[in-house]
Each structure stands twice: as structure tokens, then as C-alpha cells.
Protein backbone atom coordinates (compact mmCIF):
# COMPACT_ATOMS: atom_id res chain seq x y z
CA UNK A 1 2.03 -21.85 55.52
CA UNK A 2 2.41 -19.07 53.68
CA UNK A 3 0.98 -17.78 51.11
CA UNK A 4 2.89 -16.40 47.55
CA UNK A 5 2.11 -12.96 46.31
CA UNK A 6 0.05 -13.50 43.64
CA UNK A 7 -2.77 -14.70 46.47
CA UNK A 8 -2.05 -11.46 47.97
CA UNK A 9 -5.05 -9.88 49.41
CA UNK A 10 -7.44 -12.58 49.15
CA UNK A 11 -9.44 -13.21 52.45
CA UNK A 12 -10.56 -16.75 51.81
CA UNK A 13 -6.54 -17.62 51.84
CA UNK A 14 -5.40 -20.04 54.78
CA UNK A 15 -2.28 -20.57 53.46
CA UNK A 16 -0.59 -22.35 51.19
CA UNK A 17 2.78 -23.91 49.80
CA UNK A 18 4.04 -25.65 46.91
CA UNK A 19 6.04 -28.59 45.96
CA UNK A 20 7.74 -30.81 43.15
CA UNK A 21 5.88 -33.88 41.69
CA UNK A 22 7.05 -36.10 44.32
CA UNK A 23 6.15 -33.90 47.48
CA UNK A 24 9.30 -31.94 48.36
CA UNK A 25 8.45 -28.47 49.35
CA UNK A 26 9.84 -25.71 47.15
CA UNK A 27 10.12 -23.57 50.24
CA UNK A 28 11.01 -25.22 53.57
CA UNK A 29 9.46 -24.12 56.42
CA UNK A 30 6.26 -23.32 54.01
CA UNK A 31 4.67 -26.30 54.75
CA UNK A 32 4.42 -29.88 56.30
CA UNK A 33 6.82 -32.33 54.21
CA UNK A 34 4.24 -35.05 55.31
CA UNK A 35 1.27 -33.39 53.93
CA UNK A 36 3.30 -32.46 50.82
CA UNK A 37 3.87 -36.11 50.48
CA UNK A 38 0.40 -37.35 50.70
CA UNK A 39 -0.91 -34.28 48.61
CA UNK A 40 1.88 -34.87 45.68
CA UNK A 41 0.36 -38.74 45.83
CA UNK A 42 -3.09 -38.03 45.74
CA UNK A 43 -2.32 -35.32 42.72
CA UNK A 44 -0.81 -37.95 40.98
CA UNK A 45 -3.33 -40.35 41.29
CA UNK A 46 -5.90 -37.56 39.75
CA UNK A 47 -3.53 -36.96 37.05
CA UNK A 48 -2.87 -40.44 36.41
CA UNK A 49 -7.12 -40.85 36.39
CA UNK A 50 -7.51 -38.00 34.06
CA UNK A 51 -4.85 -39.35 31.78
CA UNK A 52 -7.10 -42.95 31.41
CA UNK A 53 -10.43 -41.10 30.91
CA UNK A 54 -8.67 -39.62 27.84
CA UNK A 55 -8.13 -35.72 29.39
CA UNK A 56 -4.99 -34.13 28.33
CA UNK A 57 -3.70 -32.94 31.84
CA UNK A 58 -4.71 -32.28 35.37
CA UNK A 59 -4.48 -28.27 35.91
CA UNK A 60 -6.97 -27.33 39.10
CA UNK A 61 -8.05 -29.61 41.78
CA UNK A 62 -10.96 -28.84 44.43
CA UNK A 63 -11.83 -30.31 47.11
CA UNK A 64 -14.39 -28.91 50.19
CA UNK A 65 -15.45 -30.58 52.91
CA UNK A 66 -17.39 -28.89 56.19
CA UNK A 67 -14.32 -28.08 58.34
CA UNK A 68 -12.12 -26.99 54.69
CA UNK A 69 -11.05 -26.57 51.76
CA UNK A 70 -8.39 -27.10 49.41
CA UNK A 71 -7.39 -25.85 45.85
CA UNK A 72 -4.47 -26.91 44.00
CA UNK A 73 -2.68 -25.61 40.53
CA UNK A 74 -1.06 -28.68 39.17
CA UNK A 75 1.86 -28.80 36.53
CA UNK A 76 3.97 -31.68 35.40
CA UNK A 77 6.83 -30.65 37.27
CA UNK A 78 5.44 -29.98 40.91
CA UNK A 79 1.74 -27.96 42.19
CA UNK A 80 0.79 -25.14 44.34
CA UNK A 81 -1.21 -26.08 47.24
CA UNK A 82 -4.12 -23.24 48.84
CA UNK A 83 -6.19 -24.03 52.36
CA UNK A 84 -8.86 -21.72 51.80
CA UNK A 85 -12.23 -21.12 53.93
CA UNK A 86 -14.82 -23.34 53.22
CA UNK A 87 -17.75 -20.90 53.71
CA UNK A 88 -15.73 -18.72 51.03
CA UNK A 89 -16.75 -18.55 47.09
CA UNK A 90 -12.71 -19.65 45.56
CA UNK A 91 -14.04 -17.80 42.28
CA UNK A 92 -10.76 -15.21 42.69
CA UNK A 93 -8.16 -18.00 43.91
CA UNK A 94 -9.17 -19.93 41.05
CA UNK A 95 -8.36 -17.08 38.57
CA UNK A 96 -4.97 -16.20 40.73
CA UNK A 97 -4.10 -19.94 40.38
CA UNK A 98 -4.16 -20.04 36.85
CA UNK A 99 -1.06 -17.74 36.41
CA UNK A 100 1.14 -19.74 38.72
CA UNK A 101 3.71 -21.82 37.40
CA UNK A 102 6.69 -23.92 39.45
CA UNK A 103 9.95 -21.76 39.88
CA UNK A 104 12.63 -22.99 38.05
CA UNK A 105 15.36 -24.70 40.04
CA UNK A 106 19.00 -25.07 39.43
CA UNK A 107 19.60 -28.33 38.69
CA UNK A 108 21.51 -30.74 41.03
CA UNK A 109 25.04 -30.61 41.86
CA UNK A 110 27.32 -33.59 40.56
């Protein structure tokens, strides 16, 4: 995975790739399509959770456990996914993550 330049410089970065709302990867070759798959799922099911609590939208997902850890910006359209080191603080790839935003795409050809 790599990792997009505004995580540039920040040690506790893995690696990372993003992908649309239903798990395609923006980038191939960034990532595994599988894990795209299950991550856009499990994104959804947050957002979908959030939205029947009554919060307006899902934007930043963590989740640590003892062998890693995982942030994710979330937009409608698709969500940028960050391995990071567990025994890390994420304080600065939290901050980085909130200036990240989908690329456009072209739409589809007829």
C-alpha cells in the first residue's frame, strides 16, 4: 500500500489506499480489492449506524487492536484507508485525514 502525499512524512504510516463506496480501489495495485471490499462494508455499516442514532455523517473511523491499527476518512462517495502503528499516538494522521477528499473521476463511458 501506499501511502498519498498528504501522509507524507508521518512515521506511524503503514500504508494506506482508498476506494469508492462499494470497495473498488481508486488506485490499483494500492491495495487488496478483498480488503477494500470488506472495509467499504464495514464503513457502511458504521455510516448506516450513525445515520439511526440521529448523527449527520460518518467522517473518521478508528479502530486499534494489539497487533494494529486502522484509521479511515470517510465521504459519501468512497474513504481513505491508513494502517498505522499501534504503539503510535494518530494525533497528526487524524489532522492530515481531515483534508482528504475522493478524486474526482470521469464518469463512465457509454
Amino acid at each position: 500500500m501506499s501511502a498519498p502525499p498528504l501522509l507524507a512524512g508521518l512515521a506511524e504510516v503503514r500504508g494506506a489506499y482508498a476506494a469508492d463506496a462499494r470497495g473498488q480501489l481508486l488506485e490499483p495495485g494500492d491495495g487488496d480489492p478483498r480488503r477494500a471490499a470488506a472495509d467499504a462494508a464495514a464503513v457502511g455499516g458504521l455510516a448506516a449506524a450513525g445515520r439511526a442514532l440521529g448523527l449527520n455523517r460518518l467522517e473518521l473511523v478508528q479502530v486499534r487492536g494489539a497487533r494494529g491499527a486502522a484509521l479511515a476518512a470517510v465521504h459519501d462517495d468512497g474513504f481513505l484507508m491508513v494502517d498505522v502503528d499501534p504503539a503510535q499516538r494518530t494525533a497528526a494522521v487524524e489532522k492530515a485525514l481531515q483534508g482528504w477528499a475522493p478524486p474526482s473521476r470521469p464518469p463512465p463511458l457509454p
